[in-house]
PDB file of N, CA and C in Angstrom:
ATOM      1  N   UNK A   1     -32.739  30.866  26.211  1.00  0.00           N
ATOM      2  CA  UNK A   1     -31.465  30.504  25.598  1.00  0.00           C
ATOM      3  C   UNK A   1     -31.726  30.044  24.176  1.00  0.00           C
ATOM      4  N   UNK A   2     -30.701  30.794  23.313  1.00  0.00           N
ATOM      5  CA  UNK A   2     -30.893  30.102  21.687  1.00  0.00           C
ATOM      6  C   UNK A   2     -30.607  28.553  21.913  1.00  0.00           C
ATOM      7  N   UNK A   3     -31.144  28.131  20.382  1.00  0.00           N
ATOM      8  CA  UNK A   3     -31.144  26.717  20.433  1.00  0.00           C
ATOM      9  C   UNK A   3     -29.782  25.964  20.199  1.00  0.00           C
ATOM     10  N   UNK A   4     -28.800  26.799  19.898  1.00  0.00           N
ATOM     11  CA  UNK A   4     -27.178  26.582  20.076  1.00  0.00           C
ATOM     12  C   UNK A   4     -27.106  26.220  21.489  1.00  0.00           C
ATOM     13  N   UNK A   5     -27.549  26.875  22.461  1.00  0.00           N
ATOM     14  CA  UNK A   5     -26.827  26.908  23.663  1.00  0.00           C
ATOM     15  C   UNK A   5     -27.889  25.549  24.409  1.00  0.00           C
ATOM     16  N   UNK A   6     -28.762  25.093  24.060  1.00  0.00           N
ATOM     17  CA  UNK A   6     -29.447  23.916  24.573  1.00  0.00           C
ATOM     18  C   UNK A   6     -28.990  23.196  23.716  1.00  0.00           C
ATOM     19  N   UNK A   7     -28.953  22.840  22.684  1.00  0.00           N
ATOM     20  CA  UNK A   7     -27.988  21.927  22.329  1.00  0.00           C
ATOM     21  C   UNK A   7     -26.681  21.444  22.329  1.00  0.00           C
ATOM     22  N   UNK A   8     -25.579  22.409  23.134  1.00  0.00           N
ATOM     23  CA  UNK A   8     -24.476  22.218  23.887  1.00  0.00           C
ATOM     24  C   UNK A   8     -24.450  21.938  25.030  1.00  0.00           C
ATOM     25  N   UNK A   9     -26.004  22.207  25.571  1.00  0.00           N
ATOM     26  CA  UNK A   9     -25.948  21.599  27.429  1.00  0.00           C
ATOM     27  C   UNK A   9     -26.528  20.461  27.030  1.00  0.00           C
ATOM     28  N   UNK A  10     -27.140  19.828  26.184  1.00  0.00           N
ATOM     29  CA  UNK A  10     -27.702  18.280  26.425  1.00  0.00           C
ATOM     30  C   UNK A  10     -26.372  17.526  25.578  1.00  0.00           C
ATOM     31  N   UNK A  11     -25.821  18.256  25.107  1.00  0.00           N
ATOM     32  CA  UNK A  11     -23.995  17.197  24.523  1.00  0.00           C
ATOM     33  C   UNK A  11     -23.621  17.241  25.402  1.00  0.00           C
ATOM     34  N   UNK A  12     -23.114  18.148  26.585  1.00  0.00           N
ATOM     35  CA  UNK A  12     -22.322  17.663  27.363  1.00  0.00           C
ATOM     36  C   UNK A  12     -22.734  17.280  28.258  1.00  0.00           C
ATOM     37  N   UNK A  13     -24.075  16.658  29.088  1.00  0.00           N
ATOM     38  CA  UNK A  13     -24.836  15.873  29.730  1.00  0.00           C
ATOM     39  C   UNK A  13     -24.899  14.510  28.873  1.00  0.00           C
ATOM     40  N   UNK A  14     -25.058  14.338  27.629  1.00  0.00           N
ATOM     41  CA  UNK A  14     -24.901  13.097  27.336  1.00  0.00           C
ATOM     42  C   UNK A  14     -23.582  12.687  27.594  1.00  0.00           C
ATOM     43  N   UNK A  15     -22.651  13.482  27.382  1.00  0.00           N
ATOM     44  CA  UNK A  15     -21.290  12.903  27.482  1.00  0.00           C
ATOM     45  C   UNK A  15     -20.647  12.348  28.362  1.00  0.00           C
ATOM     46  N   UNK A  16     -21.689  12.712  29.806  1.00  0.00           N
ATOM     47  CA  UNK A  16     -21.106  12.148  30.818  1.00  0.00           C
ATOM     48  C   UNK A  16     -22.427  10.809  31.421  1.00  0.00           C
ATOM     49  N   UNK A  17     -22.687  10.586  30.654  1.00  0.00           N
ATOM     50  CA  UNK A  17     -23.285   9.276  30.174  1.00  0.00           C
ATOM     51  C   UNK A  17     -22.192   8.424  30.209  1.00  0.00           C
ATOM     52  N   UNK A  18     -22.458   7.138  30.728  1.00  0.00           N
ATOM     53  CA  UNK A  18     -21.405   6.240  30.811  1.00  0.00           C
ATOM     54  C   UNK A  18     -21.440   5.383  29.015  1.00  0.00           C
ATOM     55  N   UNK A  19     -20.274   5.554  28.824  1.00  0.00           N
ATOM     56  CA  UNK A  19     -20.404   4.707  26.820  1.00  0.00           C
ATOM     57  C   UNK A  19     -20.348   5.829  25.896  1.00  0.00           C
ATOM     58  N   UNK A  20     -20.901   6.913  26.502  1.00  0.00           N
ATOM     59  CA  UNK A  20     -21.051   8.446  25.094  1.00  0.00           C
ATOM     60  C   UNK A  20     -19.881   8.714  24.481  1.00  0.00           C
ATOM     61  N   UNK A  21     -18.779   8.887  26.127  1.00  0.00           N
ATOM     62  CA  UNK A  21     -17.298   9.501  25.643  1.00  0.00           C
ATOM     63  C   UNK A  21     -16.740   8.744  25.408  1.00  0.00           C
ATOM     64  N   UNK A  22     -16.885   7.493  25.438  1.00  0.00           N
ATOM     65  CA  UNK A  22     -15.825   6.573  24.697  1.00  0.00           C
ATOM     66  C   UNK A  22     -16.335   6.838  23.177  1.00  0.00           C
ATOM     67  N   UNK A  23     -17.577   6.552  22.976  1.00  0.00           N
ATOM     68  CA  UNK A  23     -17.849   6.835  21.118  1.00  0.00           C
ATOM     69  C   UNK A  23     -17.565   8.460  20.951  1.00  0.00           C
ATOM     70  N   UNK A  24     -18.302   9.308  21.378  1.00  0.00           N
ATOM     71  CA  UNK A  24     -17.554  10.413  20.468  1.00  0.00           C
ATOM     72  C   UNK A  24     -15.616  10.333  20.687  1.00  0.00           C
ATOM     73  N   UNK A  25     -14.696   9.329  21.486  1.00  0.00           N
ATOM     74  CA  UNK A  25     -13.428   9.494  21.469  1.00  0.00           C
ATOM     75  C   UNK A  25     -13.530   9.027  20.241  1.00  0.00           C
ATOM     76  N   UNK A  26     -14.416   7.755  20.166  1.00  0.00           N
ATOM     77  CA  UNK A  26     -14.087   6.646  19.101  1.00  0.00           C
ATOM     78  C   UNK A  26     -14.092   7.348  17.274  1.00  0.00           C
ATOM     79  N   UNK A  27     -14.995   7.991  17.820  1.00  0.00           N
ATOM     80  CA  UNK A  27     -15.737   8.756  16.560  1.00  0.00           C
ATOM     81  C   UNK A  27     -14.736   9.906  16.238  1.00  0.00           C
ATOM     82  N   UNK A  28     -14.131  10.379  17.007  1.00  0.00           N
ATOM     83  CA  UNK A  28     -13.163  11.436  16.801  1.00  0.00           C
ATOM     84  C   UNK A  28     -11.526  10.921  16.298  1.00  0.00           C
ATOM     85  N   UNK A  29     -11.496   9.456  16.692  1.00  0.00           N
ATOM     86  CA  UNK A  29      -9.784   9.044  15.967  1.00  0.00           C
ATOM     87  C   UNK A  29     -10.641   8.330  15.222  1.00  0.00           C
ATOM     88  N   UNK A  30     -11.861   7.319  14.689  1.00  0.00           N
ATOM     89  CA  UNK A  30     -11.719   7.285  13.149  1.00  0.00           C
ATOM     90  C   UNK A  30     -11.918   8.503  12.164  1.00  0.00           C
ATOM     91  N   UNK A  31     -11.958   9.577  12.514  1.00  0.00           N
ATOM     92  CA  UNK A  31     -12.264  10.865  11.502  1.00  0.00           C
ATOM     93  C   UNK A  31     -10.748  11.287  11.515  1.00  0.00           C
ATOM     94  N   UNK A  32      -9.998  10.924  12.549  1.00  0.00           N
ATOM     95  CA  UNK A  32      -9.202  11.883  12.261  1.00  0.00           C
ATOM     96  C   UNK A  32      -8.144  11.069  11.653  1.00  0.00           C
ATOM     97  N   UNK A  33      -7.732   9.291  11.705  1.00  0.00           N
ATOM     98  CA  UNK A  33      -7.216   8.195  11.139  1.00  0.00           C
ATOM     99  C   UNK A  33      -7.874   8.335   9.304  1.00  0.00           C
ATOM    100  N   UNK A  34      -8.635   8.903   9.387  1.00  0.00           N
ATOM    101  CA  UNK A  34      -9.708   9.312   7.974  1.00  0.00           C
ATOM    102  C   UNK A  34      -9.222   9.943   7.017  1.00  0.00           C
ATOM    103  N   UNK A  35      -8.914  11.035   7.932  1.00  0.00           N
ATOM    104  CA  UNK A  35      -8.033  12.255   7.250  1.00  0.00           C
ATOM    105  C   UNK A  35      -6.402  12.054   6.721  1.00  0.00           C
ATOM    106  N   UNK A  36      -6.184  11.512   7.566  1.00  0.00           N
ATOM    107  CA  UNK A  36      -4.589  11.505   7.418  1.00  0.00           C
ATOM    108  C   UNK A  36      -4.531  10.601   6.265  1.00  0.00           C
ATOM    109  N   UNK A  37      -5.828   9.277   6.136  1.00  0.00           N
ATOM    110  CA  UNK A  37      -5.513   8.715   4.811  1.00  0.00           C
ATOM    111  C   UNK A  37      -5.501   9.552   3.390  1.00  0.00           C
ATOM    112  N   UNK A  38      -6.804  10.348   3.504  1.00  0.00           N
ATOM    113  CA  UNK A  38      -7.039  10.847   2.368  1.00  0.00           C
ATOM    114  C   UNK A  38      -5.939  12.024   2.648  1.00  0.00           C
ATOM    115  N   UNK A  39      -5.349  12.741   3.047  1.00  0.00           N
ATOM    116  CA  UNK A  39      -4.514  13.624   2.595  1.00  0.00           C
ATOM    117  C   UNK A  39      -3.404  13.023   1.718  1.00  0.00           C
ATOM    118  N   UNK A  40      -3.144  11.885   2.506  1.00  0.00           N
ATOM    119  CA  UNK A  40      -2.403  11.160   1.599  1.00  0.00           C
ATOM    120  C   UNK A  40      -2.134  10.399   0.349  1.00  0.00           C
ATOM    121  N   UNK A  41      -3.827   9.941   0.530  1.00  0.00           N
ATOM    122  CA  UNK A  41      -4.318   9.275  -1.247  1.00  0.00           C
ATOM    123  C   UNK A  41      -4.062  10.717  -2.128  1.00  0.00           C
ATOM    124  N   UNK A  42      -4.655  11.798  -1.810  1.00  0.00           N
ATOM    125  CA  UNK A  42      -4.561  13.220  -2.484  1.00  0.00           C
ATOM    126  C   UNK A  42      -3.472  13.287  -2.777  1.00  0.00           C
ATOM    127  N   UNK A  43      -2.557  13.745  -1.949  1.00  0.00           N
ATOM    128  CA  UNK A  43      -1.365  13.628  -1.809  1.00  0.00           C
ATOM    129  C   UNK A  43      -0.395  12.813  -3.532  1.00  0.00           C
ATOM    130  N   UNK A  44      -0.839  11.904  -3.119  1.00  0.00           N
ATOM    131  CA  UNK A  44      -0.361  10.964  -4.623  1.00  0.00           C
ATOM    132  C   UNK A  44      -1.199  11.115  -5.564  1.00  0.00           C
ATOM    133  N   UNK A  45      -2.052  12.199  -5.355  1.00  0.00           N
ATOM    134  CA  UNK A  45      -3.482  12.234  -6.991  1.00  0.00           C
ATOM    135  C   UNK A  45      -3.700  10.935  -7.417  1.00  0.00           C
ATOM    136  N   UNK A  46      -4.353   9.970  -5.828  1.00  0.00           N
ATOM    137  CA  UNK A  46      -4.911   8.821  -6.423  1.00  0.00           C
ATOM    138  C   UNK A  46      -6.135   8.926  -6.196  1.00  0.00           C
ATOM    139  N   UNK A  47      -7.325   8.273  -7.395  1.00  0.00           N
ATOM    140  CA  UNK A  47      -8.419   7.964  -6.410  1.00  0.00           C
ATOM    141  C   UNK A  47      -9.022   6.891  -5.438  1.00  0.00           C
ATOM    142  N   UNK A  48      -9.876   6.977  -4.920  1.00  0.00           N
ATOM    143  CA  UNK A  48      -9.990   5.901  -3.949  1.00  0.00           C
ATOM    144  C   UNK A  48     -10.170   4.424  -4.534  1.00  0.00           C
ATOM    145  N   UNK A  49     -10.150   4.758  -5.890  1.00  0.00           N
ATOM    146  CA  UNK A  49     -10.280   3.163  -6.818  1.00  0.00           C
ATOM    147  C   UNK A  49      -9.097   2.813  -6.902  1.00  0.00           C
ATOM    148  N   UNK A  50      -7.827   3.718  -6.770  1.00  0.00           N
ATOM    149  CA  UNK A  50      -6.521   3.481  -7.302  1.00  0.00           C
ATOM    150  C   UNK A  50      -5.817   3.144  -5.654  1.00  0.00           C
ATOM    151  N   UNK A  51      -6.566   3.800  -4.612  1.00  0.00           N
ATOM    152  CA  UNK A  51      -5.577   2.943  -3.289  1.00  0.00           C
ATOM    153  C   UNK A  51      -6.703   1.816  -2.946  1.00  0.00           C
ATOM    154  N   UNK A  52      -7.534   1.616  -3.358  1.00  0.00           N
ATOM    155  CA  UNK A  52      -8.233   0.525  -3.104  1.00  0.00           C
ATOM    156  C   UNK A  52      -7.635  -0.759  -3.597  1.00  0.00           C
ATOM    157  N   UNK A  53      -7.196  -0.668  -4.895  1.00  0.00           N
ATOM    158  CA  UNK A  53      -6.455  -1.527  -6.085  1.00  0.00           C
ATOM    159  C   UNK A  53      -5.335  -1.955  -5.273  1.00  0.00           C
ATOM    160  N   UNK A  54      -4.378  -0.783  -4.914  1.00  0.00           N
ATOM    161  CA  UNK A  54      -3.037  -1.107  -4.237  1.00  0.00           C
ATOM    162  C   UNK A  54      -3.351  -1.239  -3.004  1.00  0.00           C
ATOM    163  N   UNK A  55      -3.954  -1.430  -1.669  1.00  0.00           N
ATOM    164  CA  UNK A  55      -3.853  -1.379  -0.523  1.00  0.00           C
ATOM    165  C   UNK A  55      -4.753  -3.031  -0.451  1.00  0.00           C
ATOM    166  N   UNK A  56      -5.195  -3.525  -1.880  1.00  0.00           N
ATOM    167  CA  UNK A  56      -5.949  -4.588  -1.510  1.00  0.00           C
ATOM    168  C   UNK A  56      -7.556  -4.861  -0.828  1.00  0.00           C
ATOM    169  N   UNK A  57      -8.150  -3.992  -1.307  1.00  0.00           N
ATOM    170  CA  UNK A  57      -9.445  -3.556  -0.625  1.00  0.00           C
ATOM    171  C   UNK A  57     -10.762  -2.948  -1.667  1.00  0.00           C
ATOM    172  N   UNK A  58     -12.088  -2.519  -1.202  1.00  0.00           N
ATOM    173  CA  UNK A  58     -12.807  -2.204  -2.342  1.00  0.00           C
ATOM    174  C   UNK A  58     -12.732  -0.774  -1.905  1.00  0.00           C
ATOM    175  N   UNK A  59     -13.251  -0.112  -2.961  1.00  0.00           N
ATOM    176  CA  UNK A  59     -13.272   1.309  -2.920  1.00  0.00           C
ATOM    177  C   UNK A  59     -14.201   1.903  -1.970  1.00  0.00           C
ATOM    178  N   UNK A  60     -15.046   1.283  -1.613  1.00  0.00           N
ATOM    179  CA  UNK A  60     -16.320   1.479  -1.174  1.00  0.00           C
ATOM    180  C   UNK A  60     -15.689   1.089   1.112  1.00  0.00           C
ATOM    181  N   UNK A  61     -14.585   0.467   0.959  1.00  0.00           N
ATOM    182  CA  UNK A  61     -14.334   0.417   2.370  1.00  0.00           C
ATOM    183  C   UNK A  61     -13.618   1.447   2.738  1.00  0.00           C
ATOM    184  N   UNK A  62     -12.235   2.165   1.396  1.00  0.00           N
ATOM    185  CA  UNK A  62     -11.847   2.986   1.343  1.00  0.00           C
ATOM    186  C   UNK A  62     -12.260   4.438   1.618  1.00  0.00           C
ATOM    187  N   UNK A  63     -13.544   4.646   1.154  1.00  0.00           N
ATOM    188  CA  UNK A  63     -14.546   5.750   1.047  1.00  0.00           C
ATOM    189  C   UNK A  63     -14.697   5.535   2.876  1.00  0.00           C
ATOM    190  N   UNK A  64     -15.472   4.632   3.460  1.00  0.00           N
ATOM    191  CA  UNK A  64     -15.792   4.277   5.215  1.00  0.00           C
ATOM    192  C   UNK A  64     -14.374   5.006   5.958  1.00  0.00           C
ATOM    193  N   UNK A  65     -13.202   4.253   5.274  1.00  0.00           N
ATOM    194  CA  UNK A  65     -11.827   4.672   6.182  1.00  0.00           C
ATOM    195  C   UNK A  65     -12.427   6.459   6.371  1.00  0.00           C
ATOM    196  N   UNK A  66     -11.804   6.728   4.897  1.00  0.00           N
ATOM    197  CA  UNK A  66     -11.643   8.170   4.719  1.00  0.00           C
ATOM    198  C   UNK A  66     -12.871   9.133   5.810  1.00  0.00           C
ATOM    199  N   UNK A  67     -13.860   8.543   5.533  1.00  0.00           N
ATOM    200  CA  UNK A  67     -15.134   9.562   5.970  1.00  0.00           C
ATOM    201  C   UNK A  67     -15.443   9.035   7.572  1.00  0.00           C
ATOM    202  N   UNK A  68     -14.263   8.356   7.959  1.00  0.00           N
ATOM    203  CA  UNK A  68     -14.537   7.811   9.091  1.00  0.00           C
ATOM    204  C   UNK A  68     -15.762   7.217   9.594  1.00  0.00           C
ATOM    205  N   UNK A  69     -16.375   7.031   8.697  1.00  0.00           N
ATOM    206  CA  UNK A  69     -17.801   6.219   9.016  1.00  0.00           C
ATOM    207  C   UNK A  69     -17.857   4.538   9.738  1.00  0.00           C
ATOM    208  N   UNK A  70     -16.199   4.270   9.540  1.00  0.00           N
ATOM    209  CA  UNK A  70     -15.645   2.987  10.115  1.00  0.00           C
ATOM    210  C   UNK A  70     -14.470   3.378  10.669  1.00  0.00           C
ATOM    211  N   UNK A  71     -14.189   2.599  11.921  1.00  0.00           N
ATOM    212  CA  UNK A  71     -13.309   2.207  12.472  1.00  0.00           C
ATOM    213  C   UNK A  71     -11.997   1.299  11.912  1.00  0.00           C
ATOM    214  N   UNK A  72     -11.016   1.624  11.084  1.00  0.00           N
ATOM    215  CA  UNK A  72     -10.131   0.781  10.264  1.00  0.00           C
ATOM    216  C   UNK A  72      -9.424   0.062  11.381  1.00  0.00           C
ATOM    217  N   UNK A  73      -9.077  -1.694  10.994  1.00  0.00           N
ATOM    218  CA  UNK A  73      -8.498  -2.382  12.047  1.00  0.00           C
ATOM    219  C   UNK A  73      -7.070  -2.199  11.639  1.00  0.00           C
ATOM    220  N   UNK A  74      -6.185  -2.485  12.694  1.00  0.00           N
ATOM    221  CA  UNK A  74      -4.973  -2.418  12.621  1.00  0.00           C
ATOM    222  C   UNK A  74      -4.237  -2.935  11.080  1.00  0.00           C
ATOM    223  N   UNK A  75      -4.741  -4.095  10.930  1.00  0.00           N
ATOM    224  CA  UNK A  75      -4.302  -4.802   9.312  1.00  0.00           C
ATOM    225  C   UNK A  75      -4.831  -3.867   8.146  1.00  0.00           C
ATOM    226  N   UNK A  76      -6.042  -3.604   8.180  1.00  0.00           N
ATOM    227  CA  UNK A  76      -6.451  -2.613   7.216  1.00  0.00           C
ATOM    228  C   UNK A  76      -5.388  -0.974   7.276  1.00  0.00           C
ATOM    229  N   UNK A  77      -5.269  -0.531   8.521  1.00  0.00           N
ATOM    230  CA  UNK A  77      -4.373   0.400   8.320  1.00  0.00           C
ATOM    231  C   UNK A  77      -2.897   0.198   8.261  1.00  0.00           C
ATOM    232  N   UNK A  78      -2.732  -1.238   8.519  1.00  0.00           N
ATOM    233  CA  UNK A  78      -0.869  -1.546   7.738  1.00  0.00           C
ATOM    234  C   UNK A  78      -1.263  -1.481   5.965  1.00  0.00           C
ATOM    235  N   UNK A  79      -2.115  -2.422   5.202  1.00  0.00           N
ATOM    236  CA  UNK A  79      -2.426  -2.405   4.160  1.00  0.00           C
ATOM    237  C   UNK A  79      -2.289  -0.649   3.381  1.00  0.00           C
ATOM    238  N   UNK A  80      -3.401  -0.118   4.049  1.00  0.00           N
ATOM    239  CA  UNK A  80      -3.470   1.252   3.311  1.00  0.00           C
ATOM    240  C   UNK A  80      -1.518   2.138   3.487  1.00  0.00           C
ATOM    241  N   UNK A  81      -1.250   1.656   4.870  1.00  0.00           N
ATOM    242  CA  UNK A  81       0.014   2.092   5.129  1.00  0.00           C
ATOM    243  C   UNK A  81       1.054   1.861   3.748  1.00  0.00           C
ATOM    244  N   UNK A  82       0.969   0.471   3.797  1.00  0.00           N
ATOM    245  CA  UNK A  82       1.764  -0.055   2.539  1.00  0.00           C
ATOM    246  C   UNK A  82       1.396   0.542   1.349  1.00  0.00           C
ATOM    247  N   UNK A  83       0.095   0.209   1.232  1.00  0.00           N
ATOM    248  CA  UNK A  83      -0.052   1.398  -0.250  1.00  0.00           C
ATOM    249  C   UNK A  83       0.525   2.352  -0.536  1.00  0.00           C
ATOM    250  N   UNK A  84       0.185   3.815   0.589  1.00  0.00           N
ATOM    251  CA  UNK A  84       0.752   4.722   0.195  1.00  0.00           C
ATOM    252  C   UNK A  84       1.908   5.085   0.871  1.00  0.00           C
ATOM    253  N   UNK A  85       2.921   3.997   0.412  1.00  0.00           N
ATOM    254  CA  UNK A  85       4.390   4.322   1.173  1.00  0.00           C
ATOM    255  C   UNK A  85       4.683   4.970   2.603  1.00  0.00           C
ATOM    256  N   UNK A  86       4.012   4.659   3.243  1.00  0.00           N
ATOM    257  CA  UNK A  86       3.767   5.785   4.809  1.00  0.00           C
ATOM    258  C   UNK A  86       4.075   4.619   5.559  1.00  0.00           C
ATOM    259  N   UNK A  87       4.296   4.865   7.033  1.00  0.00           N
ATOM    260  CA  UNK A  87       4.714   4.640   8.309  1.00  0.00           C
ATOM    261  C   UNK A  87       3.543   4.491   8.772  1.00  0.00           C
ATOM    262  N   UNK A  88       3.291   3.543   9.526  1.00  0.00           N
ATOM    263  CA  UNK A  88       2.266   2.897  10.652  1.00  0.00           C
ATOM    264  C   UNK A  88       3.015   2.736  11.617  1.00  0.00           C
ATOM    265  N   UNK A  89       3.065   3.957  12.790  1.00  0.00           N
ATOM    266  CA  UNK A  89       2.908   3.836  14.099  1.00  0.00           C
ATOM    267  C   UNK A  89       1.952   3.897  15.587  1.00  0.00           C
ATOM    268  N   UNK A  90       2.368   2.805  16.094  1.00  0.00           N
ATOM    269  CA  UNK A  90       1.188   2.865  17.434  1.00  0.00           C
ATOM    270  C   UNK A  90       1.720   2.353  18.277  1.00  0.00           C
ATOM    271  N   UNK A  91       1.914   3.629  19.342  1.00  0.00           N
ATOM    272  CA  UNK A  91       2.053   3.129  20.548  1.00  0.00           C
ATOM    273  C   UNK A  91       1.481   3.533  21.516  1.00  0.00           C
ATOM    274  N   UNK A  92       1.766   2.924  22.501  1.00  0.00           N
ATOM    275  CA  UNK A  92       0.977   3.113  24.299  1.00  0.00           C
ATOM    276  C   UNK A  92       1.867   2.891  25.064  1.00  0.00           C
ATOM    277  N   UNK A  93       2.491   4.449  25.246  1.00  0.00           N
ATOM    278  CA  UNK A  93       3.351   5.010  26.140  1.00  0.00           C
ATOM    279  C   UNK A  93       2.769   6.120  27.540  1.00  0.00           C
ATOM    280  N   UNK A  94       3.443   5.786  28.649  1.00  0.00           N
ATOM    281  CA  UNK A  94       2.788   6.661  30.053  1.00  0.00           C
ATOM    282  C   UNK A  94       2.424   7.865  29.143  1.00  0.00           C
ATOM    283  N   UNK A  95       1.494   8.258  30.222  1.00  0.00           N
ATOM    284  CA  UNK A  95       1.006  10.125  29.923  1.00  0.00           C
ATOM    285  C   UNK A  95       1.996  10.616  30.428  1.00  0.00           C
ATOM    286  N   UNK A  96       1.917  11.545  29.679  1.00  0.00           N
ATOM    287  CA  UNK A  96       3.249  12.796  29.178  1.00  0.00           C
ATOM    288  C   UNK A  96       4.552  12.164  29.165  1.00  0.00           C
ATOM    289  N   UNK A  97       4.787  11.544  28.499  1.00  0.00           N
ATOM    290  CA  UNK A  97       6.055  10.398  28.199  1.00  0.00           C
ATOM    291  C   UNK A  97       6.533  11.215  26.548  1.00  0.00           C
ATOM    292  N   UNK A  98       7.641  11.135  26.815  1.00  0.00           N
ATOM    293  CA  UNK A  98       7.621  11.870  24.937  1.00  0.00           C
ATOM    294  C   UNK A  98       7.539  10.171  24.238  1.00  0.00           C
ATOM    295  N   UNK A  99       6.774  11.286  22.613  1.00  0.00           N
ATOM    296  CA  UNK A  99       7.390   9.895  21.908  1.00  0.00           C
ATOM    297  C   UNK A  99       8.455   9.286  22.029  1.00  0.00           C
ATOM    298  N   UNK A 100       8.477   8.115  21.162  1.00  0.00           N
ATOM    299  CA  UNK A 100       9.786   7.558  21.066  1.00  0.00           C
ATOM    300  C   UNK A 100      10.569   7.773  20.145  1.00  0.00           C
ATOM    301  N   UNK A 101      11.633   8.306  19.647  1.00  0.00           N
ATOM    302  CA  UNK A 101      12.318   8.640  18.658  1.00  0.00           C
ATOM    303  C   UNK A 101      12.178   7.895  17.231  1.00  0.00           C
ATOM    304  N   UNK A 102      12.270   8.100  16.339  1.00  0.00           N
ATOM    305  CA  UNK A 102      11.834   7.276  15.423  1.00  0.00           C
ATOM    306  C   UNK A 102      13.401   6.680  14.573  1.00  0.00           C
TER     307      UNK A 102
END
């Protein structure tokens, strides 16, 4: 077997490792909480010095959000929220429940 295909059977043997799938979940909503910032700093052609300035923060935590290299806490993502004029929602509603209307 190529080395693609052994390296997809020992990911998904780690994954069912107890702790793995919670971090790659974990690892997968700060990348994707990451994204949605920076589309949005883009979005306003700011740089990360300019929502750092307005969201109250250094550029350098900004850069962590974006690249998901950190986990942003709830206050940090109202802050960045406020910056760039956007909506912070979170909820924990049953499975397969629709959202809630906004």
């Amino acid at each position: 077997m190529g080395e693609r295909g052994e390296w997809g059977q020992l990911r998904e043997r780690r994954r069912g490792t107890p702790g793995v799938a919670d971090a790659y979940d974990a690892a997968r909503l700060a990348t994707e909480l990451g994204s949605a910032v920076r589309e949005l700093r883009e979005n306003r052609a700011w740089s990360q010095a300019q929502l750092a300035q307005t969201a109250g923060m250094t550029p350098a935590e900004v850069a962590r959000v974006e690249t998901g290299s950190t986990m942003p806490t709830l206050l940090m993502l109202k802050h960045l929220a406020r910056a760039l004029d956007a909506d912070l929602a979170v909820q924990l509603r049953p499975h397969g429940a629709a959202p809630a209307p906004r």
